[in-house]
Protein backbone atom coordinates (compact mmCIF):
# COMPACT_ATOMS: atom_id res chain seq x y z
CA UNK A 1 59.73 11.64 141.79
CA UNK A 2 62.98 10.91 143.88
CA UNK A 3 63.36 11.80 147.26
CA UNK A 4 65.40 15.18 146.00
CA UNK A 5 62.63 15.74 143.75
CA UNK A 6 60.15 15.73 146.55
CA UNK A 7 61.72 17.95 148.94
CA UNK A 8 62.91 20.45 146.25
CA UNK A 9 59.31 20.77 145.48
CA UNK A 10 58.05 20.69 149.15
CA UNK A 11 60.53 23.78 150.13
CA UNK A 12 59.42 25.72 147.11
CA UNK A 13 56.05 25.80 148.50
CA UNK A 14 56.51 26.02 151.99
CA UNK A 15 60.04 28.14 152.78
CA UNK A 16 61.53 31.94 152.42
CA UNK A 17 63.00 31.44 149.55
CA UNK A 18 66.66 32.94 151.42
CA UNK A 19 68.99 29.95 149.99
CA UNK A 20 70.16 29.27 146.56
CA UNK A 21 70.52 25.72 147.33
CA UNK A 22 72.55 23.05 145.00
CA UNK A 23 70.98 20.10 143.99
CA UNK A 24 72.29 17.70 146.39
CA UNK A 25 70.78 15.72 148.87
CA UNK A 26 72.91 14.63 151.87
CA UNK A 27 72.26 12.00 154.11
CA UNK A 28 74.98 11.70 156.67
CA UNK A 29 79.28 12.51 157.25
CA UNK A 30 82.04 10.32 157.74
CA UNK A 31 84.96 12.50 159.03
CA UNK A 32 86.12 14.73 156.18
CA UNK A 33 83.32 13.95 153.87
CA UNK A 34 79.92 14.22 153.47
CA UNK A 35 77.94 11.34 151.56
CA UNK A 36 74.65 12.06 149.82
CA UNK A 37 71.76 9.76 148.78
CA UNK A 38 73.21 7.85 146.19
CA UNK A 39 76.30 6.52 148.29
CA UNK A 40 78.68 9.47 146.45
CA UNK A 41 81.36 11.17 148.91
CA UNK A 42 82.17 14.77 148.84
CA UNK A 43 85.36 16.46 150.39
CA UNK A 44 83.96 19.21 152.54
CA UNK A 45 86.33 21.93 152.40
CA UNK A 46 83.99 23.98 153.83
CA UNK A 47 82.70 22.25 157.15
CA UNK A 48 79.28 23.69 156.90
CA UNK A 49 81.02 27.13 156.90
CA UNK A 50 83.36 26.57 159.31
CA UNK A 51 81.37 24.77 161.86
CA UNK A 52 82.30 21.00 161.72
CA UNK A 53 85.70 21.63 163.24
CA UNK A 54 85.81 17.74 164.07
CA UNK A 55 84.51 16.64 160.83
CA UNK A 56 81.33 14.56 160.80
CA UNK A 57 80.11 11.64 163.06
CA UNK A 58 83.67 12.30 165.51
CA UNK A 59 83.09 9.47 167.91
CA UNK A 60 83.81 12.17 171.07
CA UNK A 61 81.09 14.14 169.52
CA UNK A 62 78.22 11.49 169.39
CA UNK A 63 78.85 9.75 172.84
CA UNK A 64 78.06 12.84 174.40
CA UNK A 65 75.40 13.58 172.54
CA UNK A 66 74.33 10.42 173.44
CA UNK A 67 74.81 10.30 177.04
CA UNK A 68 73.70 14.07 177.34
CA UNK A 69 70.59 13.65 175.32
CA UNK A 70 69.40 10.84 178.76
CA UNK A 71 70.21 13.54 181.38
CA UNK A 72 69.27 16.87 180.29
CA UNK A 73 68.49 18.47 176.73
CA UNK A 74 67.27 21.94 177.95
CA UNK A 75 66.55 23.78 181.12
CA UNK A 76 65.94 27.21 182.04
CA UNK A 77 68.59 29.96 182.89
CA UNK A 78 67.02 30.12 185.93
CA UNK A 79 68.55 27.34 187.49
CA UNK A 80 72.03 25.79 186.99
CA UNK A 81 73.31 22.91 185.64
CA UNK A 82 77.11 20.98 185.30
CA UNK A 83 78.21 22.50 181.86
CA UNK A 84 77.97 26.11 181.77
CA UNK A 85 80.90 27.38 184.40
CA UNK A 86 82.96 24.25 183.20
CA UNK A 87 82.58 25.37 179.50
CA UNK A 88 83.15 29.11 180.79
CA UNK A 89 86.64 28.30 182.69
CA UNK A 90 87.62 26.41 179.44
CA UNK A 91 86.90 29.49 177.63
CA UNK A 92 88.47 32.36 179.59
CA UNK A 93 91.50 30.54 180.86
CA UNK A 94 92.39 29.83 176.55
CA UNK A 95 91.16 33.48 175.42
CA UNK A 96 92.47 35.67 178.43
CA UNK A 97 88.59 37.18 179.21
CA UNK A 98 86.94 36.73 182.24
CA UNK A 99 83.41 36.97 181.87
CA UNK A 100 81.34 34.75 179.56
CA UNK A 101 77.52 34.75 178.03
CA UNK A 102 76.24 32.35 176.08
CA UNK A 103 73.70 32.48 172.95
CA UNK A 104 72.46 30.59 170.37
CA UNK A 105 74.51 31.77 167.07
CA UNK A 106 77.10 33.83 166.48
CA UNK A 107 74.82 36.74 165.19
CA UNK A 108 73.56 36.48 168.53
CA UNK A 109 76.72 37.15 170.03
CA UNK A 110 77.71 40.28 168.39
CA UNK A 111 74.09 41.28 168.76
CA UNK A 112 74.80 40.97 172.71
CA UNK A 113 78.65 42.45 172.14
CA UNK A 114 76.74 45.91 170.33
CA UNK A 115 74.41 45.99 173.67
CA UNK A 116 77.34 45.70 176.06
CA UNK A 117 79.48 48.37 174.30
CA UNK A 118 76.42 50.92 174.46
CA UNK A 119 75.62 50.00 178.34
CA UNK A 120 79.70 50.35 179.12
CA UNK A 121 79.73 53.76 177.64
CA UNK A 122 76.40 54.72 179.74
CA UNK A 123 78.14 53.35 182.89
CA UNK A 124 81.53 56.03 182.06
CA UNK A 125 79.23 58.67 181.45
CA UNK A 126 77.34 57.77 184.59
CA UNK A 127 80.88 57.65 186.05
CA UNK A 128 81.89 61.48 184.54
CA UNK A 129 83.55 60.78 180.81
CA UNK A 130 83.12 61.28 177.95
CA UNK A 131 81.60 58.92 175.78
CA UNK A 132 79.22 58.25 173.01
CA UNK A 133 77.19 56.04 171.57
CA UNK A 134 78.94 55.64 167.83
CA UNK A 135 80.86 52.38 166.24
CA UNK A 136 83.63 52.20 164.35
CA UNK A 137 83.65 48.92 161.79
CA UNK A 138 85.35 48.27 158.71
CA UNK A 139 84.99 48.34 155.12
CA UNK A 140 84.62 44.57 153.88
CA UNK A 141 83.29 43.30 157.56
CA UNK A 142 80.64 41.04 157.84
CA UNK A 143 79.06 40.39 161.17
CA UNK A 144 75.76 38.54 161.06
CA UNK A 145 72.15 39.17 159.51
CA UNK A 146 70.42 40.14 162.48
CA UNK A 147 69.05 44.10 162.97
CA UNK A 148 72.63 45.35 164.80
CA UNK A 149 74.71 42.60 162.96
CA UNK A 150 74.09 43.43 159.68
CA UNK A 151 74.04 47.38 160.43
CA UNK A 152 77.40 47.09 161.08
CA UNK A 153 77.72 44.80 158.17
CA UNK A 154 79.76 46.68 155.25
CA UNK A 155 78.47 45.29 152.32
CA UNK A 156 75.18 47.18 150.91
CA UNK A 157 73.38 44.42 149.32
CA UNK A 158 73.19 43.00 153.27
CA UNK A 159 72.32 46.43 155.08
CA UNK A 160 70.35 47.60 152.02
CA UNK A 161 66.95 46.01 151.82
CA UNK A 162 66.46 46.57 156.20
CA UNK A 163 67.32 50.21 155.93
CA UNK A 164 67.13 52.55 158.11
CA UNK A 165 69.46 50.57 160.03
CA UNK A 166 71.12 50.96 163.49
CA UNK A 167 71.99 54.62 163.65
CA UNK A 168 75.40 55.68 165.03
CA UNK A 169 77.70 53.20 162.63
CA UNK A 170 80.44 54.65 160.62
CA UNK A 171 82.55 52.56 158.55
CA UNK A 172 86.45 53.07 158.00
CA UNK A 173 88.66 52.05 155.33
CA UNK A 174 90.14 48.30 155.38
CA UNK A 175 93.44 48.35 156.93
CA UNK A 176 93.59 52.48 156.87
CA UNK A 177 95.52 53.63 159.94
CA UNK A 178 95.17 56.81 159.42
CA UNK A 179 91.27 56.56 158.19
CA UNK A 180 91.03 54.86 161.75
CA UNK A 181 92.11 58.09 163.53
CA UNK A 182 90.88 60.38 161.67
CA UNK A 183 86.98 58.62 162.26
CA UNK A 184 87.90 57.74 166.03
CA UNK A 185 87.00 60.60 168.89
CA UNK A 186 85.24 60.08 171.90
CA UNK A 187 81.75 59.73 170.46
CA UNK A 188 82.82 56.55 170.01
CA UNK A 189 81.74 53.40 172.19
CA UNK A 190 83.34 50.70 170.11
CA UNK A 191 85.72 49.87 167.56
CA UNK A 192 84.31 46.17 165.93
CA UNK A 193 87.07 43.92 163.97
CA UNK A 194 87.91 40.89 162.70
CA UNK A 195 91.50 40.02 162.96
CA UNK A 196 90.71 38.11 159.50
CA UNK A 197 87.80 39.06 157.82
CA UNK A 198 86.00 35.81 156.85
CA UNK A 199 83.23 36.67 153.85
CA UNK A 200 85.37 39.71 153.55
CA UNK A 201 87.53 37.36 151.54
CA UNK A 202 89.49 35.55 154.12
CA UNK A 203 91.91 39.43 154.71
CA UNK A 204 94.29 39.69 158.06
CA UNK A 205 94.35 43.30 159.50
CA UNK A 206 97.94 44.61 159.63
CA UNK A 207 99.80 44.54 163.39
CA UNK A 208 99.45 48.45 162.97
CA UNK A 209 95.74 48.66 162.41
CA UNK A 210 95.20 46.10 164.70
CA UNK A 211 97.84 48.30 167.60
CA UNK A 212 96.49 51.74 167.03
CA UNK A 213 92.76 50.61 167.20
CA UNK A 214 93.89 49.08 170.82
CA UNK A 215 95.73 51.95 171.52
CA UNK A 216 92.68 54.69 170.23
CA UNK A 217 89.85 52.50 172.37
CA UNK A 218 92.04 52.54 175.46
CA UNK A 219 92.73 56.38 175.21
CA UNK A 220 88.89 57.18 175.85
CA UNK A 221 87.67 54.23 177.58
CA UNK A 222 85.47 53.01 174.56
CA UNK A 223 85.76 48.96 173.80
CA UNK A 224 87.78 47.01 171.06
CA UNK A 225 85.43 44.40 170.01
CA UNK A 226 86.99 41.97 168.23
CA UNK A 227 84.33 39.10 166.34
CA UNK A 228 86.22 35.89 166.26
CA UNK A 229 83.33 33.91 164.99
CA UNK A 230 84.87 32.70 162.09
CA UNK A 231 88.46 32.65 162.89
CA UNK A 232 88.29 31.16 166.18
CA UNK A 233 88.62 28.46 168.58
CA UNK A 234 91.38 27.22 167.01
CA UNK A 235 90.75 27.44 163.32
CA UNK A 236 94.09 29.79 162.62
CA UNK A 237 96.04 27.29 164.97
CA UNK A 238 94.91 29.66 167.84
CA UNK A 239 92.10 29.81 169.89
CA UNK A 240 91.74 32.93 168.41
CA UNK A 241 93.21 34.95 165.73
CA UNK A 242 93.85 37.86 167.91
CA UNK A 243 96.76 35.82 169.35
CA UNK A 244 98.84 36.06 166.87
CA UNK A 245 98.82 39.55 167.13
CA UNK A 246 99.62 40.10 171.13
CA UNK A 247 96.96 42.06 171.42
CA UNK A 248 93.83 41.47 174.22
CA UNK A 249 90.31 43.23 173.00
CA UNK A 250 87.90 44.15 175.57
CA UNK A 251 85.38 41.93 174.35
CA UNK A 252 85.20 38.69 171.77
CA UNK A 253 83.05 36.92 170.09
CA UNK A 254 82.61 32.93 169.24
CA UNK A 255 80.13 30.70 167.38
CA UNK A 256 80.66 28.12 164.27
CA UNK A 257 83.30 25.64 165.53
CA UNK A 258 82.75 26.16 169.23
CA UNK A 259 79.87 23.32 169.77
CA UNK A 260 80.47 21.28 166.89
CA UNK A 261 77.53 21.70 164.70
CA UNK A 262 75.43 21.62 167.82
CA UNK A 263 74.25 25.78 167.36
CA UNK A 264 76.27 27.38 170.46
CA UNK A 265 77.48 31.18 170.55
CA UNK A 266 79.44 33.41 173.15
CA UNK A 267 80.10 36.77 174.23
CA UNK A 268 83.82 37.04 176.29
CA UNK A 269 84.42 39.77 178.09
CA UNK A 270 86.87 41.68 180.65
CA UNK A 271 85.58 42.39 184.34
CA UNK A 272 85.67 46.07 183.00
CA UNK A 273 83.40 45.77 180.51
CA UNK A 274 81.07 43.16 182.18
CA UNK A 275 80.65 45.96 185.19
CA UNK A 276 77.84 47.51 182.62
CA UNK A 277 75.80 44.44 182.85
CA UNK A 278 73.56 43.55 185.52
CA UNK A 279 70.52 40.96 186.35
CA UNK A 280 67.49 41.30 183.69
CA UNK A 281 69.58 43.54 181.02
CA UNK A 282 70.22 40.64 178.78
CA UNK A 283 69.21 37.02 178.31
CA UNK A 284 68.52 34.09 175.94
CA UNK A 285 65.81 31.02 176.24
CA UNK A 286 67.92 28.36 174.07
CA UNK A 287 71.58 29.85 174.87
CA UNK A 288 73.90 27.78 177.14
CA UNK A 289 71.40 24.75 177.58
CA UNK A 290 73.43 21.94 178.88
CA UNK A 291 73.53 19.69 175.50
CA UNK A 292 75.51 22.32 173.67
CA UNK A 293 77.71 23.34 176.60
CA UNK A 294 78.42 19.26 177.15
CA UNK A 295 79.25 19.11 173.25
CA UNK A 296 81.50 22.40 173.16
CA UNK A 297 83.43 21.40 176.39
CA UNK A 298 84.45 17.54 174.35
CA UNK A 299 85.39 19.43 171.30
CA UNK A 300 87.86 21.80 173.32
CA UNK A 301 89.22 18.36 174.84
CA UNK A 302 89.22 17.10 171.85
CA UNK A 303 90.92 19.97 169.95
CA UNK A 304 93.77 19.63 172.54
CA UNK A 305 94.08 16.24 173.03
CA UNK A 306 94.44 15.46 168.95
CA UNK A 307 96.66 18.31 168.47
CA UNK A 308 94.48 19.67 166.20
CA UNK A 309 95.61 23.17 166.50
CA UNK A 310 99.13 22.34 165.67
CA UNK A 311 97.48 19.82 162.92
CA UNK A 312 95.46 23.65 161.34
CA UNK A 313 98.69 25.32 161.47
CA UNK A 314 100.61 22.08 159.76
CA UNK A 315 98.39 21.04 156.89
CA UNK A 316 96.99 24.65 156.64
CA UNK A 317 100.90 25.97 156.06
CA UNK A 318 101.12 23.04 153.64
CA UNK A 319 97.61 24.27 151.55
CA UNK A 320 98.96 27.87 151.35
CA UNK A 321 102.16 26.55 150.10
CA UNK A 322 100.26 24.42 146.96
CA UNK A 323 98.13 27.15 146.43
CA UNK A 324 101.33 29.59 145.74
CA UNK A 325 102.56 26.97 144.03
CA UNK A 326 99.05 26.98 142.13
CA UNK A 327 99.09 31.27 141.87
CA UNK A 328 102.48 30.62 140.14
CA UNK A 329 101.16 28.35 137.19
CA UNK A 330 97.76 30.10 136.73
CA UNK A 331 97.61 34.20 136.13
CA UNK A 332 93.63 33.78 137.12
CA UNK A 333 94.89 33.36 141.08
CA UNK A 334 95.74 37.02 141.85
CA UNK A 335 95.95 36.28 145.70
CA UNK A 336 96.76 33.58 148.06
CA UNK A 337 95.46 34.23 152.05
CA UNK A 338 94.72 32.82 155.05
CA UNK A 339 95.82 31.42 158.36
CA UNK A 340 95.80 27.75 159.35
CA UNK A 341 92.77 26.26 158.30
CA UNK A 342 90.73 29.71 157.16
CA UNK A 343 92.37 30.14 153.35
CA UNK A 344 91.57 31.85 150.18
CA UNK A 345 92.55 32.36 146.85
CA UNK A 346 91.64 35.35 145.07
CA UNK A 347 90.50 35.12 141.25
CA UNK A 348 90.84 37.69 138.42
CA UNK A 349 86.75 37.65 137.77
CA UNK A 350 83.58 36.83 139.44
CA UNK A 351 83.00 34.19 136.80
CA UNK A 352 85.79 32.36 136.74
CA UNK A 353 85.64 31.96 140.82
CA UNK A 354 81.66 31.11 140.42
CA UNK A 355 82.75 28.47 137.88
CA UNK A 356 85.37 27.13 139.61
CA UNK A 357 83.12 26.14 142.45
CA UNK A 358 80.65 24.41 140.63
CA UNK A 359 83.49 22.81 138.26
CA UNK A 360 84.78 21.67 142.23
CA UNK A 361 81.04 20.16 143.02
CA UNK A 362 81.16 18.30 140.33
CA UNK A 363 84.67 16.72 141.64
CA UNK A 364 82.51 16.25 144.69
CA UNK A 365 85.03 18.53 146.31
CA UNK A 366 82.87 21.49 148.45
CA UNK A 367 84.48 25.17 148.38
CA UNK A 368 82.66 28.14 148.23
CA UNK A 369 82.70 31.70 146.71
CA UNK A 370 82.93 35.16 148.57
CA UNK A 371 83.32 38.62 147.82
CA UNK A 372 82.82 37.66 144.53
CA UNK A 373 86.29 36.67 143.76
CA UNK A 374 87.37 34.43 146.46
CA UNK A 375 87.83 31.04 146.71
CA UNK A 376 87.23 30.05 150.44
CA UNK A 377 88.37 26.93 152.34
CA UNK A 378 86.96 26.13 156.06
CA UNK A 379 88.09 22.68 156.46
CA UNK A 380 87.32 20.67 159.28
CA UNK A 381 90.79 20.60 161.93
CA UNK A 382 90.92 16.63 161.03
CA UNK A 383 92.31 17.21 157.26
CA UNK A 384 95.17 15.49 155.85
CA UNK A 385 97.52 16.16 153.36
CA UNK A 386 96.17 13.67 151.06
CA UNK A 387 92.76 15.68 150.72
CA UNK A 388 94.91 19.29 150.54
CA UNK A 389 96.59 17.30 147.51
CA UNK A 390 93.27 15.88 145.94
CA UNK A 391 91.87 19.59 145.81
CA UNK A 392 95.11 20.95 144.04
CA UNK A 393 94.64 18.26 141.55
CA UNK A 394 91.07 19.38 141.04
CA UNK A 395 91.76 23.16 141.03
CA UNK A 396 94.49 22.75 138.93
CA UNK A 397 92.58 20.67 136.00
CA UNK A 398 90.27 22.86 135.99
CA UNK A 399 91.87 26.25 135.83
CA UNK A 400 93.85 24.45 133.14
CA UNK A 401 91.02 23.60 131.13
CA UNK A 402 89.66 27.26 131.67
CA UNK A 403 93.14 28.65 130.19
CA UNK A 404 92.70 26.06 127.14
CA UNK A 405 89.29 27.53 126.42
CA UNK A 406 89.83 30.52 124.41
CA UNK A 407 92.42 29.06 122.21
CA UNK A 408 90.36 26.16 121.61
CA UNK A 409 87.39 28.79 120.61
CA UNK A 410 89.55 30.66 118.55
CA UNK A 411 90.46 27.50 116.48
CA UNK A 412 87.49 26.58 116.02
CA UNK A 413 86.14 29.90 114.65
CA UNK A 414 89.58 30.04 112.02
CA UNK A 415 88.19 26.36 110.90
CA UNK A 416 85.00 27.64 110.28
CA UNK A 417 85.97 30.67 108.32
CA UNK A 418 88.37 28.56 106.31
């Protein structure tokens, strides 16, 4: 039995079966590319969902690892160490908040960003206004799979099996200005959105929706929440995709990229909205331990120093451009998204899209499917033009061979009657 073999078997036994897992067994990365057992390399074009933002192995990355691993792994938030206000300064001074708590995950975060839009609205009643309890999301959102997270979740098959969920969640339309303000009214504590929704299919909220939901939380006091877990620290070529709308929420959210691959989370916030927390309302045992704040602290260094934002925005302009080019030669691309490194194409059928991605494993190129129909890419910020160029080649061949299909079928049935 090989070592696959073994620990295929072993999980089987002994795991929640939550993952559909593929059959590959890696053993360690090398920069863009992961390498499994048998020596073969694989262009991750995913980055572990958009967490490798450096890649794999980045030199940066392991030295302090190294050298944090002989001072301190973990202490207690009782106490202080070196990384936490130094990783908190680095934070609000690139996001314009001012108040910072950290967690484990990103779920985590917005779990923390649901508690701190309930406790605001009970310190402006306390304070004489009007204000309720209720949140606002959107139609295709997806915020994490813990109890708040995935209430405010859109998609049923997540919210589903848990139900009854968190009461008080309404969702409104994708994109639907005037769905927005016909749902919004000052029972409302928070309006929750993604700039670009990431399993949502990789879709950028208009400047309007984005404007009139700022506008709507400021009129009543309530909080516009925006999750930049996905999109952020730097993966649209800003720290977060807010930015390139001019617009400041009340409170953000960050995970994924932010430590690495080491697990790190955070909840940003104004001095307005961090007024409703106090000592003993919230806390964490793992969250802001000084290994992951070290680690998250070289990879904003590292993001700046590399140009690696500017490097997104390059090579992820130049990926949108050979997917249009792509859309343009194959009917089955119906859509073409994204922002820097966070892109999508959009298929005509769940199928095809499914197929694609395992015709791309076998390429040893990783992409994944969402919503269905999408074709996601989360790259790590180090990737060149030469791998943008290899995936075209693959998508390309393939999509190719999918168009020759029928006709080939069809032939072949014609020979058969004749």
């Amino acid at each position: 039995m090989s070592k696959l073999e073994k620990i295929r078997e072993a999980e089987s036994r002994l795991l929640l079966q939550t993952y559909d897992r593929n059959p590959i067994l890696f053993e360690r990365g090398e920069g863009v590319h992961l390498i499994d057992e048998q020596g073969a390399r694989y262009l991750d074009l995913l980055g572990g969902i958009g967490v490798n933002a450096l890649g794999y192995a980045h030199p940066d990355v392991v030295e302090t690892i190294a050298r944090q691993c002989k001072d301190l792994i973990h202490i207690s938030n009782l106490y202080y160490h070196h990384w936490q206000a130094e990783l908190a300064e680095k934070l609000t001074t690139r996001t314009g908040m001012e108040r910072v708590f950290f967690s484990n995950s990103g779920t985590e975060a917005w779990e923390g960003a649901l508690k701190l839009a309930r406790a605001h609205a009970g310190l402006l009643r306390g304070e004489g206004r009007e204000i309720g309890t209720k949140f606002l999301a959107l139609e295709h959102s997806f915020h994490g799979r813990t109890f708040g997270s995935v209430s405010t979740t859109w998609k049923a098959k997540y919210r589903e099996p848990f139900a009854p969920g968190l009461p008080g969640v309404e969702f409104v339309r994708f994109d639907d200005v005037a769905d927005l303000r016909a749902k919004f009214s000052n029972e409302v504590c928070a309006i929750l959105i993604e700039a670009i929704q990431g399993e949502g299919g990789v879709r950028p909220v208009s400047r309007e929706f984005f404007a009139v939901a700022r506008e709507l939380a400021s009129s009543t006091g309530a909080l516009l929440i925006a999750d930049e877990i996905q999109a952020g620290m730097g993966r649209t070529g800003k720290w977060c995709a807010y930015q390139h709308y001019g617009i400041q929420p009340d409170v953000t959210t960050l995970a994924k990229q932010l430590a690495g691959g080491v697990p790190l989370g955070a909840i940003l916030c104004t001095e307005e909205a961090a007024r409703a927390i106090h000592a003993g309302m919230h806390g964490t045992t793992f969250g802001g331990g000084p290994l992951a704040c070290a680690v998250a602290c070289t990879v904003i260094d590292v993001i700046e120093r590399d140009g690696l934002m500017e490097n997104a925005s390059a090579v992820g302009g130049y990926f949108i451009a050979q997917l249009d080019w792509l859309a343009k030669k194959h009917a089955a691309i119906v859509d073409v998204r994204g922002k820097g490194l966070m892109l999508a194409a959009e298929l005509d059928s769940a199928e095809l899209a499914k197929k694609v991605v395992a015709e791309m494993l076998k390429r040893r190129i990783l992409i994944n499917c969402t919503s269905e129909t999408v074709l996601r890419m989360l790259p790590p910020y180090i990737l060149k033009k030469q791998h943008v160029d290899e995936a075209i080649r693959a998508l390309d061949e393939i999509l190719t061979e999918e168009e020759a299909a029928p006709a080939a079928a069809g032939a072949n049935k014609g020979e058969a009657r004749g």
